[in-house]
C-alpha atoms as a PDB file:
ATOM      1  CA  UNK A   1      75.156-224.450  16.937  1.00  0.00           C
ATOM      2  CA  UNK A   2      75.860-221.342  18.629  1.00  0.00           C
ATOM      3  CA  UNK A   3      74.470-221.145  22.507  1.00  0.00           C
ATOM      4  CA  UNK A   4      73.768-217.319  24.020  1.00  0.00           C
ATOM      5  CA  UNK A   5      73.408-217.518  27.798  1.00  0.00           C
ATOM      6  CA  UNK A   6      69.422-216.046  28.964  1.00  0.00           C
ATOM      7  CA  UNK A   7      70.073-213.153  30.879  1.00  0.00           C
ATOM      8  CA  UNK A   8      66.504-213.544  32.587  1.00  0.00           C
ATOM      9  CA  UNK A   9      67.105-216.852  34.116  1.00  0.00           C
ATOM     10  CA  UNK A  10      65.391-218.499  31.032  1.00  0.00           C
ATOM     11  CA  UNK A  11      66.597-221.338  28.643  1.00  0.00           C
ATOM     12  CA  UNK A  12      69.651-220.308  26.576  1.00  0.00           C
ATOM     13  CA  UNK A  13      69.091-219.314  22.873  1.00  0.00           C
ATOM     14  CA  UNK A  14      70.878-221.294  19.914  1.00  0.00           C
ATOM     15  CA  UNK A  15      70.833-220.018  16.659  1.00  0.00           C
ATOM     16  CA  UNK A  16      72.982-221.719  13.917  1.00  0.00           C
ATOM     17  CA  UNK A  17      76.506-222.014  13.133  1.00  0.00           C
ATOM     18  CA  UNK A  18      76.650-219.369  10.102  1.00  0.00           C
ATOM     19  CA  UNK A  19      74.050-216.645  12.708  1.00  0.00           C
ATOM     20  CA  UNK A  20      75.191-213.252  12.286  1.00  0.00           C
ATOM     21  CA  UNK A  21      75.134-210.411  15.158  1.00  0.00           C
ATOM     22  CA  UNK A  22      75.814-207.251  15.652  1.00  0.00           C
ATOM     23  CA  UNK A  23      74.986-204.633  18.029  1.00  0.00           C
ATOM     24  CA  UNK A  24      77.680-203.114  21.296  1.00  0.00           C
ATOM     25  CA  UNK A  25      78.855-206.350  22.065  1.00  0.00           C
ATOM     26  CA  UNK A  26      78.543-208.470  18.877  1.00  0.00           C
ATOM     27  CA  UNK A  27      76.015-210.891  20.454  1.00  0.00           C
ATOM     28  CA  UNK A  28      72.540-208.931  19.193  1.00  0.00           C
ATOM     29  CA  UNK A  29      70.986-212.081  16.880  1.00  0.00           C
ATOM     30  CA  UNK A  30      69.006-209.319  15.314  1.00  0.00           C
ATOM     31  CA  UNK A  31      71.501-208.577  12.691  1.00  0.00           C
ATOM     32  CA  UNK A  32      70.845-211.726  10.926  1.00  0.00           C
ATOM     33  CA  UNK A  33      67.930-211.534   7.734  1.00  0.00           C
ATOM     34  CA  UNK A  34      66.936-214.650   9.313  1.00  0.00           C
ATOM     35  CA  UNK A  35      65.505-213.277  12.819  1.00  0.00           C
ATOM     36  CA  UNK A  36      61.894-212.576  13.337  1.00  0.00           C
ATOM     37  CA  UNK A  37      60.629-210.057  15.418  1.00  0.00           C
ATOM     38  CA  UNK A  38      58.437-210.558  18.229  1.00  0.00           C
ATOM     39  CA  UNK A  39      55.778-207.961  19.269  1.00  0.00           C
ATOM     40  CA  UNK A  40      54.940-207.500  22.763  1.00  0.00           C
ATOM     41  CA  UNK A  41      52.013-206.367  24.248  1.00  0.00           C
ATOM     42  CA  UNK A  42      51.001-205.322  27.766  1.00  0.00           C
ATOM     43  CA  UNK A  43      47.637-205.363  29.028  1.00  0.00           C
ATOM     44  CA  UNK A  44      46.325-203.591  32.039  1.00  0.00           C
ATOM     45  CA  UNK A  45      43.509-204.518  34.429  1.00  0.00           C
ATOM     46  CA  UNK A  46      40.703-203.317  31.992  1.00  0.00           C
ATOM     47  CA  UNK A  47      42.408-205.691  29.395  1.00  0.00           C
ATOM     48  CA  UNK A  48      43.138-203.087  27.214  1.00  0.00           C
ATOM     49  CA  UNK A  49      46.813-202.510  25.608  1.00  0.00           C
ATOM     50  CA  UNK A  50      49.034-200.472  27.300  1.00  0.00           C
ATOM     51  CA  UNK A  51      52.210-201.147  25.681  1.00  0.00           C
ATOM     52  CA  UNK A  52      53.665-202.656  22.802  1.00  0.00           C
ATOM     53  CA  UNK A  53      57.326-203.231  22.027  1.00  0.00           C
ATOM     54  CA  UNK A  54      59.924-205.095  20.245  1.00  0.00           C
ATOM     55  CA  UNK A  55      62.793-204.926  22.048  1.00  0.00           C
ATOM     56  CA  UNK A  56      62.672-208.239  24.261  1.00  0.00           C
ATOM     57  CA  UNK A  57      64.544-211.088  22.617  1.00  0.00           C
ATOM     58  CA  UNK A  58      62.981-214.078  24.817  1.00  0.00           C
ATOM     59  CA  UNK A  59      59.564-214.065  26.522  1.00  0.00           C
ATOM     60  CA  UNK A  60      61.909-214.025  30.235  1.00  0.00           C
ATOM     61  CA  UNK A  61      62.693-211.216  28.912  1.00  0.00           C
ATOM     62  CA  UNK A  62      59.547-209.564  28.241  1.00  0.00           C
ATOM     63  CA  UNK A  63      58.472-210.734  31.346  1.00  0.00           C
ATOM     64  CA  UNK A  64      60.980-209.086  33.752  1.00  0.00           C
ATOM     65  CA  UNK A  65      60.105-205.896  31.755  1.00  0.00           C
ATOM     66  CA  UNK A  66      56.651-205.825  33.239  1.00  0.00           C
ATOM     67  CA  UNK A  67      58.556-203.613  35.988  1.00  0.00           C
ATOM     68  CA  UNK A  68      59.545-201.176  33.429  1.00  0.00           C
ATOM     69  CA  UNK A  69      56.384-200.486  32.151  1.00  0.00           C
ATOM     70  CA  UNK A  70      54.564-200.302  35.418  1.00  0.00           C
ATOM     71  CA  UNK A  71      57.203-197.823  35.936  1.00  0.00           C
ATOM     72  CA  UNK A  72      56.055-195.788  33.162  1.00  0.00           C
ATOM     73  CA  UNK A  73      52.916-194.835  34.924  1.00  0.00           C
ATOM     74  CA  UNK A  74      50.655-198.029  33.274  1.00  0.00           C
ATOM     75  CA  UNK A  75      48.745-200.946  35.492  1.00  0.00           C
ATOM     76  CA  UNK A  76      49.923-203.628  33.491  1.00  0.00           C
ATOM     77  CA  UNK A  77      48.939-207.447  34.053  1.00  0.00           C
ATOM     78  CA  UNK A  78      48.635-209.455  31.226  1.00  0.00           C
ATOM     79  CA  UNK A  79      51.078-210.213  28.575  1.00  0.00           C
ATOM     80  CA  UNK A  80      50.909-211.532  24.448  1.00  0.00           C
ATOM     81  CA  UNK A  81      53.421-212.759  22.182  1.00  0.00           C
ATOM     82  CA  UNK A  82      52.965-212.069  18.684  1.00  0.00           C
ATOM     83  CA  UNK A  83      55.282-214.487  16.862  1.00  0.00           C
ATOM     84  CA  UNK A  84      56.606-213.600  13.066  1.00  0.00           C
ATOM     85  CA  UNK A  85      58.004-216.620  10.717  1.00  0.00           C
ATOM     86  CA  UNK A  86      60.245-216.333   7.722  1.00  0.00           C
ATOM     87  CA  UNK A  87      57.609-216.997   5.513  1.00  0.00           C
ATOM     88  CA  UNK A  88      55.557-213.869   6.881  1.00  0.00           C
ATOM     89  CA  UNK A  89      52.701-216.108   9.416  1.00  0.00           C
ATOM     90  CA  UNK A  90      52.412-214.835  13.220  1.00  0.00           C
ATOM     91  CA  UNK A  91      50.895-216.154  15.793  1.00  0.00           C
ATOM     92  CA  UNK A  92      49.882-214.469  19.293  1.00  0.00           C
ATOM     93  CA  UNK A  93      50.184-216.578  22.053  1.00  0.00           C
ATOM     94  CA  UNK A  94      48.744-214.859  25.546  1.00  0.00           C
ATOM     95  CA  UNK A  95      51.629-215.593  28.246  1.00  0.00           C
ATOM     96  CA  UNK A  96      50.372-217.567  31.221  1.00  0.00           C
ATOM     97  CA  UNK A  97      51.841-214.548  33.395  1.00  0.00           C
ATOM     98  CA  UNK A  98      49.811-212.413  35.495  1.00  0.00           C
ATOM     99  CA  UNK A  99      51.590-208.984  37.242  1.00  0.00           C
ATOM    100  CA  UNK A 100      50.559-207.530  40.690  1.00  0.00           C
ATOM    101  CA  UNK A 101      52.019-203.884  39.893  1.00  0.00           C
ATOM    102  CA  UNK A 102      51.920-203.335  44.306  1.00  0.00           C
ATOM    103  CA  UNK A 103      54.176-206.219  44.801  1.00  0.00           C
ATOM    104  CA  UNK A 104      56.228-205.876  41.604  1.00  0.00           C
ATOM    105  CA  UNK A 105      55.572-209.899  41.454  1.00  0.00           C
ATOM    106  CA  UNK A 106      55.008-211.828  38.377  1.00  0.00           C
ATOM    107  CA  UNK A 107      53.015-215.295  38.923  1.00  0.00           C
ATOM    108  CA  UNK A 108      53.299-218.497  36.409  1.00  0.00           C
ATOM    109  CA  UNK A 109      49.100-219.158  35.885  1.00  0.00           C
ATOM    110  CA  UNK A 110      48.878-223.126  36.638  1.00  0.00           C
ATOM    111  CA  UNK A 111      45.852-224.150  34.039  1.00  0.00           C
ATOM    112  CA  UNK A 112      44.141-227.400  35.793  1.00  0.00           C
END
């Protein structure tokens, strides 16, 4: 098993012994035929999409990259995961993260 550190504070991301990367520092999982791509998508306070994007590799990720696309000018609060499988199935999860663009705060939703 091969263990990458989270850079956003999250759990650390195995991937197995014969994983192939690539990328600047050799670490980028995304060289291997065996990742799958997760989409992104931002919502704002209307619930509409704002932004999509691949480039997180972890949902801590994605998350700490609500700042970035505040920063572009867009309100956004809400966040989905769509998740691609080798065999070609996704399934979008809604994160339980809410963003307060004035306080540059994202909040874990507690469901009861």
């Amino acid at each position: 098993m091969i263990v990458l550190p989270c850079q956003y504070d999250g759990p650390d991301h195995e991937f197995p012994d014969d994983w192939e990367f690539g990328g600047a520092n050799n670490e980028h999982p995304a060289a291997d035929r065996r990742f799958c791509t997760t989409t992104y998508t931002y919502y704002d306070d209307r619930a509409q999409p704002c932004w999509t994007t691949v480039v997180p590799l972890c949902d801590d990720e994605a998350i700490d990259q609500f700042t970035w696309v505040a920063s572009l000018g867009y309100n956004p609060v809400w966040l989905s995961a769509d998740r691609y499988a080798p065999d070609g199935s996704h399934k979008i999860d809604m994160l339980p993260w809410t963003y307060d663009k004035s306080t540059d705060t994202a909040t874990e939703r507690v469901s009861s």
